[in-house]
C-alpha atoms as a PDB file:
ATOM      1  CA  UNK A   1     -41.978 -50.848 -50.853  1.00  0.00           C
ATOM      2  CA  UNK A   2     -41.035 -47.003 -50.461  1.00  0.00           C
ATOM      3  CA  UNK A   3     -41.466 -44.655 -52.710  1.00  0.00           C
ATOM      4  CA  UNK A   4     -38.495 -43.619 -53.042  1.00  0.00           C
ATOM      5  CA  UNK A   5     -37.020 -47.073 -54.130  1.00  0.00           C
ATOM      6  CA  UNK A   6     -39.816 -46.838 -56.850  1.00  0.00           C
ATOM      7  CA  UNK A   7     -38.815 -43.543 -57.866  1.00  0.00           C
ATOM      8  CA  UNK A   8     -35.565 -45.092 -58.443  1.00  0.00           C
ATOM      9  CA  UNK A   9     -37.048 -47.965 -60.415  1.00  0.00           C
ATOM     10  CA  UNK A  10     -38.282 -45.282 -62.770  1.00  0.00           C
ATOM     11  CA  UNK A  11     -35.041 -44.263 -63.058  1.00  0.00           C
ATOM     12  CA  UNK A  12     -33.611 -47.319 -63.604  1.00  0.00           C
ATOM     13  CA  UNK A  13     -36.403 -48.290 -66.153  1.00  0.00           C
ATOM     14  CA  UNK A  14     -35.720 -45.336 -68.688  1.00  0.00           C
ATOM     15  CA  UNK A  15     -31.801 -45.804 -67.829  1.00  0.00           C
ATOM     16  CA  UNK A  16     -31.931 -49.615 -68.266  1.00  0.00           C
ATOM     17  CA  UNK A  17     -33.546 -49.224 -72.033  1.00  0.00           C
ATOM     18  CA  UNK A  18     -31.174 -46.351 -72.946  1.00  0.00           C
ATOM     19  CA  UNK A  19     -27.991 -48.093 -72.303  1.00  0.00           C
ATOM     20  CA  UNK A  20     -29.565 -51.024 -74.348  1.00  0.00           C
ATOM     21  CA  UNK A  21     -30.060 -48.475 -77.133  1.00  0.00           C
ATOM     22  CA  UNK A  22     -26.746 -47.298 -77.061  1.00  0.00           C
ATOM     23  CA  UNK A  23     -25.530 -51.139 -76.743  1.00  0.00           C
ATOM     24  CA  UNK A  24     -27.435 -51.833 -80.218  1.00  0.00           C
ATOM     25  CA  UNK A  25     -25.106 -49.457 -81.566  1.00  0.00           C
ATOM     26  CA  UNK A  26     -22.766 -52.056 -81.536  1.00  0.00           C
ATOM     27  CA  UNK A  27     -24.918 -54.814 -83.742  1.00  0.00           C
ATOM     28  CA  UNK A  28     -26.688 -55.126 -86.736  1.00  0.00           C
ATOM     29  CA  UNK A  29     -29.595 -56.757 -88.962  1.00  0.00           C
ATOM     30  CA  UNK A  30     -32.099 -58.832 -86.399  1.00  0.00           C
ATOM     31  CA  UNK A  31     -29.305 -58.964 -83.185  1.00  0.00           C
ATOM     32  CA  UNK A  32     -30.073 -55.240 -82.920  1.00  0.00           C
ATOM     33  CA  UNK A  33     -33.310 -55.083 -83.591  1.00  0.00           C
ATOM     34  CA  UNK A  34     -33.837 -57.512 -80.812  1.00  0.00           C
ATOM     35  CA  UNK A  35     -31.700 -55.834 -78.339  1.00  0.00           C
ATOM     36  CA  UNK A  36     -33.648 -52.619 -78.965  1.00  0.00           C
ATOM     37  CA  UNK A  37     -36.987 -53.882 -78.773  1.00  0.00           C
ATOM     38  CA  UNK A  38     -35.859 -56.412 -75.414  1.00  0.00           C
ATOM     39  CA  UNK A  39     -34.813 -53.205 -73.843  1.00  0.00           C
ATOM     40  CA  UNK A  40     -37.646 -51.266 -74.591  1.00  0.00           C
ATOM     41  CA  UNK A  41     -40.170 -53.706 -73.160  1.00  0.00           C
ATOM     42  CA  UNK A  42     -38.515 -54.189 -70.148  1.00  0.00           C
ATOM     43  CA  UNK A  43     -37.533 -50.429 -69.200  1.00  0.00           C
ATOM     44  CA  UNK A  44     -41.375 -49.990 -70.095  1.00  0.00           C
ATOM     45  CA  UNK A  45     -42.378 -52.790 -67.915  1.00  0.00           C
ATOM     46  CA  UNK A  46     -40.353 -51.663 -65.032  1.00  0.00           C
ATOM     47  CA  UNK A  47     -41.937 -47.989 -65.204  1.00  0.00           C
ATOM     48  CA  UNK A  48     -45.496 -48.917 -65.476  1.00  0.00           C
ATOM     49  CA  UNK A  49     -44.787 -51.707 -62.526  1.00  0.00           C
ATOM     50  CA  UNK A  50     -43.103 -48.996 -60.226  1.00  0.00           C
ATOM     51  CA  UNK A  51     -45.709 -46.618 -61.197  1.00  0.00           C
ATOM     52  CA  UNK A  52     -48.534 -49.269 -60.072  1.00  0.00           C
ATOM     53  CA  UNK A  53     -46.652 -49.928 -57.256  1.00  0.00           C
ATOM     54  CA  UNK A  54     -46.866 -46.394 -55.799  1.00  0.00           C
ATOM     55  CA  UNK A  55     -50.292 -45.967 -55.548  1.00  0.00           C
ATOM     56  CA  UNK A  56     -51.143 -46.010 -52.099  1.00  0.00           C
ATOM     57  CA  UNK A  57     -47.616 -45.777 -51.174  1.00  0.00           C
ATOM     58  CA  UNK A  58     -47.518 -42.688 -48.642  1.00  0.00           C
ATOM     59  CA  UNK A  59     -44.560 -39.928 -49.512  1.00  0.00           C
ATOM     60  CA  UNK A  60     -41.873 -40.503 -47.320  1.00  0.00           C
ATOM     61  CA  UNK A  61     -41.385 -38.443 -44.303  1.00  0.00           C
ATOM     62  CA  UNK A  62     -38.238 -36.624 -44.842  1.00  0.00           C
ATOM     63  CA  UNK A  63     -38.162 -36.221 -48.274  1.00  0.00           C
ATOM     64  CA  UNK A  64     -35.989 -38.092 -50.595  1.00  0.00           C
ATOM     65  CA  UNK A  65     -32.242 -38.121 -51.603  1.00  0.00           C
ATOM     66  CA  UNK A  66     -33.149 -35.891 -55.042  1.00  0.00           C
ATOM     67  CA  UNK A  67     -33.154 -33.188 -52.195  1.00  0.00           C
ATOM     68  CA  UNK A  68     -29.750 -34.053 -50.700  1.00  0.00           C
ATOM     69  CA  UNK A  69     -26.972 -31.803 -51.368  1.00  0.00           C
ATOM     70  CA  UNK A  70     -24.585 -34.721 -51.078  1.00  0.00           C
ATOM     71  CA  UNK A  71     -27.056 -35.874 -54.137  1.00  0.00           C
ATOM     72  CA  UNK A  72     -26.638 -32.763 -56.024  1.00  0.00           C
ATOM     73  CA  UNK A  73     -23.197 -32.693 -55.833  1.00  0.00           C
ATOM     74  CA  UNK A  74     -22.551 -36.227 -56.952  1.00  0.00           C
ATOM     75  CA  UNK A  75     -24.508 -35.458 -60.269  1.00  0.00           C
ATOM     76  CA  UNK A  76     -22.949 -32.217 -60.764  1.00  0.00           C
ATOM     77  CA  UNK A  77     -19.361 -34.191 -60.416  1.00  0.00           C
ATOM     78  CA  UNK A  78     -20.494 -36.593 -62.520  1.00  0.00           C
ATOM     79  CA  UNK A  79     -21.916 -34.720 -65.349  1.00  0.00           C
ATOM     80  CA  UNK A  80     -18.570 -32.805 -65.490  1.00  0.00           C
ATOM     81  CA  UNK A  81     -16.795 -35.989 -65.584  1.00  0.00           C
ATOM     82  CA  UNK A  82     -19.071 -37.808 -68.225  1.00  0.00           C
ATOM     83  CA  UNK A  83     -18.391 -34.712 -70.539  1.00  0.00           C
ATOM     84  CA  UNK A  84     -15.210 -33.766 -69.608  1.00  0.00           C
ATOM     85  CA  UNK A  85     -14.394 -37.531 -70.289  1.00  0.00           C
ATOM     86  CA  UNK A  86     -16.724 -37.623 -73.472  1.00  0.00           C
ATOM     87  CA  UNK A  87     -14.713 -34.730 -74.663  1.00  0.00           C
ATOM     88  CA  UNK A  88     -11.138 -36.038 -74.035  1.00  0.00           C
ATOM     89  CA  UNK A  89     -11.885 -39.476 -75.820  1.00  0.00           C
ATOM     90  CA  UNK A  90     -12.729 -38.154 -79.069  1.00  0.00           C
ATOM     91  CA  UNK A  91     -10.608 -35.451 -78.856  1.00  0.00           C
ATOM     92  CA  UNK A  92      -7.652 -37.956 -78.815  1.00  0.00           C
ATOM     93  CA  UNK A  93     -10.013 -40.493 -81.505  1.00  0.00           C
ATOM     94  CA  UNK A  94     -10.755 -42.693 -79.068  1.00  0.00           C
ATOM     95  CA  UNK A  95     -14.011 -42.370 -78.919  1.00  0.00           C
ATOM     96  CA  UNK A  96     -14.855 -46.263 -78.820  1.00  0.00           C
ATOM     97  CA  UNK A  97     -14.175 -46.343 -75.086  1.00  0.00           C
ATOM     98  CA  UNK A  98     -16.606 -43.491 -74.471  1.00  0.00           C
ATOM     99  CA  UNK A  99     -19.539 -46.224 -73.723  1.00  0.00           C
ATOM    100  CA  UNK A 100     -17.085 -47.978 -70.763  1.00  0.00           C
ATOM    101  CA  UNK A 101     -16.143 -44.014 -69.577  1.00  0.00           C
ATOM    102  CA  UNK A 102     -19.703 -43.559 -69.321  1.00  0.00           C
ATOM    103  CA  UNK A 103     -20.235 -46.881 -67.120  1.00  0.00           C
ATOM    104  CA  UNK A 104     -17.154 -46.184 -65.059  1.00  0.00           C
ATOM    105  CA  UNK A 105     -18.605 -42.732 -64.236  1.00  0.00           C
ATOM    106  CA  UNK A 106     -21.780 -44.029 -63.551  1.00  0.00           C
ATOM    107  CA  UNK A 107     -20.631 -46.906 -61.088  1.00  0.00           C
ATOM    108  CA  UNK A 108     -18.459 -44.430 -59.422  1.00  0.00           C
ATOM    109  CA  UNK A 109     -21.833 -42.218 -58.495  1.00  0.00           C
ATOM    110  CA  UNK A 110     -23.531 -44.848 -57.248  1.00  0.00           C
ATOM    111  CA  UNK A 111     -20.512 -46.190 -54.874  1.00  0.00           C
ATOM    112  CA  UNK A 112     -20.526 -42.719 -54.231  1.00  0.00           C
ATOM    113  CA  UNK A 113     -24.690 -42.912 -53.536  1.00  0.00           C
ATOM    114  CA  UNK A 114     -23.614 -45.973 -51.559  1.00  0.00           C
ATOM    115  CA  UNK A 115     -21.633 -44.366 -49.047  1.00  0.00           C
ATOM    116  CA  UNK A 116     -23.915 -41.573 -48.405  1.00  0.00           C
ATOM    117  CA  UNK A 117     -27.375 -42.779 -48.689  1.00  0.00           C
ATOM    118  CA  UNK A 118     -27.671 -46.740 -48.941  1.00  0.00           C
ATOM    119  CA  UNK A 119     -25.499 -49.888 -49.323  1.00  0.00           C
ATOM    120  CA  UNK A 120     -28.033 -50.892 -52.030  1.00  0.00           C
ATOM    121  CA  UNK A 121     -25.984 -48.693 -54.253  1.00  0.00           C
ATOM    122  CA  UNK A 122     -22.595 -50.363 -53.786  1.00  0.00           C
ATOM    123  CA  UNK A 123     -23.814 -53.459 -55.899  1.00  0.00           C
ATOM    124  CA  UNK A 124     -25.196 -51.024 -58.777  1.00  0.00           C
ATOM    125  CA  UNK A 125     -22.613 -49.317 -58.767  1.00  0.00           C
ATOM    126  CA  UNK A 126     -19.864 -52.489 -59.210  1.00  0.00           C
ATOM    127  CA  UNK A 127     -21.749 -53.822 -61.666  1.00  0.00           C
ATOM    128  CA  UNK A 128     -21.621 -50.762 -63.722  1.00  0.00           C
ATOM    129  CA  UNK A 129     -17.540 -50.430 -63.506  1.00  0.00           C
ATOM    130  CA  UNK A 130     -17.051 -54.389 -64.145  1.00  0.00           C
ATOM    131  CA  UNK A 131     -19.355 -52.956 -67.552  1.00  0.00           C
ATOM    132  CA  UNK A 132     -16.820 -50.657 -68.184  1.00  0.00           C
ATOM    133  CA  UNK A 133     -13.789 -52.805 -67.670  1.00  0.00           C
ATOM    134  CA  UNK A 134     -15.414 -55.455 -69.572  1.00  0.00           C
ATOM    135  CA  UNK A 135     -15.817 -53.314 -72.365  1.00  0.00           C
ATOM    136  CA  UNK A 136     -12.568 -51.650 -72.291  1.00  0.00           C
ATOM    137  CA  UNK A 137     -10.737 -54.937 -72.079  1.00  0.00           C
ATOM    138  CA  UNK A 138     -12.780 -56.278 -74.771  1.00  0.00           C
ATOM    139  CA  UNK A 139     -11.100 -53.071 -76.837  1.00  0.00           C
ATOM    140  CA  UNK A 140      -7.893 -53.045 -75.707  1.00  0.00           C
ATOM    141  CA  UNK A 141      -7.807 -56.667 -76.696  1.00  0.00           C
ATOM    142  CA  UNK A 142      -9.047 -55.834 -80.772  1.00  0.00           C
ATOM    143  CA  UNK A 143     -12.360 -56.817 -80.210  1.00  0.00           C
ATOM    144  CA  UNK A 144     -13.730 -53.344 -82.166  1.00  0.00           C
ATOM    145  CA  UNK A 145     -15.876 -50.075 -81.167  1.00  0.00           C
ATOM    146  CA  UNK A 146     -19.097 -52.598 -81.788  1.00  0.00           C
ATOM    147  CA  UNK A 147     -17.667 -55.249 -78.831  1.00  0.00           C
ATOM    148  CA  UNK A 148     -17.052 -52.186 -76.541  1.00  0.00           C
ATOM    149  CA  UNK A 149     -20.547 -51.104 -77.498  1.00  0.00           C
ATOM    150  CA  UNK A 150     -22.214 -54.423 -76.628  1.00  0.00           C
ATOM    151  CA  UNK A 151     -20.818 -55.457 -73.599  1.00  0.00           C
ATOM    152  CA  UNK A 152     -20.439 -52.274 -71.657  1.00  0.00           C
ATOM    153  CA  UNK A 153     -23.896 -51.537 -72.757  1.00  0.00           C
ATOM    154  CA  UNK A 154     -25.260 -54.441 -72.334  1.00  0.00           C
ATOM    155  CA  UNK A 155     -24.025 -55.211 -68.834  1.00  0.00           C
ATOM    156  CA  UNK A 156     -24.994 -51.857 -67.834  1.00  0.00           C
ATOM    157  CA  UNK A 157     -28.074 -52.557 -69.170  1.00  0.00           C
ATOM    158  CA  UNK A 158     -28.931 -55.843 -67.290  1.00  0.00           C
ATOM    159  CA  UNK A 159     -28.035 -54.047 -64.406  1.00  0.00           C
ATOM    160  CA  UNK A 160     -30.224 -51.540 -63.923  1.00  0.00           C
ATOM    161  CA  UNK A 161     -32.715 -54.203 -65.237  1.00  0.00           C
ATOM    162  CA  UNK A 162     -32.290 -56.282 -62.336  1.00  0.00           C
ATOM    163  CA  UNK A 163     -32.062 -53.676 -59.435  1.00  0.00           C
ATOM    164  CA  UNK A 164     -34.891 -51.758 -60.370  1.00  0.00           C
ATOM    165  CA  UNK A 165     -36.590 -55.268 -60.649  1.00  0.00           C
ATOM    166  CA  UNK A 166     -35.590 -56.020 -56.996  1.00  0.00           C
ATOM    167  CA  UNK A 167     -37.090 -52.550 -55.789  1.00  0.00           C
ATOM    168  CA  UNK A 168     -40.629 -53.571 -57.600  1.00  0.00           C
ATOM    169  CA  UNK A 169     -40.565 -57.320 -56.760  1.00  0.00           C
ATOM    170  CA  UNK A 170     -43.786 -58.459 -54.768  1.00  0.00           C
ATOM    171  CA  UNK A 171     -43.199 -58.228 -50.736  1.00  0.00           C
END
């Protein structure tokens, strides 16, 4: 393992339980409870496996791709877009669809991350726009602001779940 793949564990750990947050949103009584509490354990297990996992686990020579500007840039674009975005859909009271915005954006920075540091990204980051099509479809179609909430979130979720998981997997 490198460090910097368990750096982005971390990441994916605190990201993975926050999108299931945001994805309770969308249910109620014991369904959310559960989804709140399932995403809390496993973001927290991910983070204290990736933190175990980088002891003895030399820095890398080089540094890592927080330092890249090509890094920098692609958060400062998508910041602006996730806002910008954010902005527009309530704006025009559609603010339902801002979950599957936020996905899209996301997947698009990590194709993005994809073509500039790693093809490990370009999985991450299709999962997270077949999220946000999911959950836009799901609206489009009538299913309700709590369906776009649950299955963009959700998917996202699982997502980040499972390629952090890959990154702190035993050799």
């Amino acid at each position: 393992m490198q460090r910097g793949e368990l750096i982005g564990a971390i990441v994916a750990g605190v990201a993975g339980a926050a999108w299931a947050l945001w994805a309770a949103g969308g249910a109620s009584g014991v369904p959310a409870v559960v989804i709140r509490v399932v995403g809390i354990v496993l973001g927290l297990a991910l983070v204290i496996a990736a933190v175990r996992g980088m002891r003895g686990v030399a820095p890398e020579n080089g540094g890592t791709l927080f330092a890249a500007r090509g890094y920098r840039l692609t958060v400062l674009g998508e910041v602006v877009a996730l806002f910008g975005g954010g902005f527009l859909l309530n704006a025009t009271g559609h603010g339902e669809y801002t979950i599957a915005w936020y996905a899209f954006v996301v997947g698009v920075h990590f194709l993005v991350f994809g073509r500039l540091f790693h093809p490990r990204f370009y999985g991450l980051g299709v999962a997270m726009i077949v999220a946000a099509v999911a959950g836009a479809v799901a609206g489009l179609a009538g299913a309700g602001p709590g369906a776009i909430l649950l299955i963009a979130g959700l998917i996202s979720s699982a997502s980040l779940f499972v390629v952090g998981g890959l990154a702190v997997r035993p050799s």
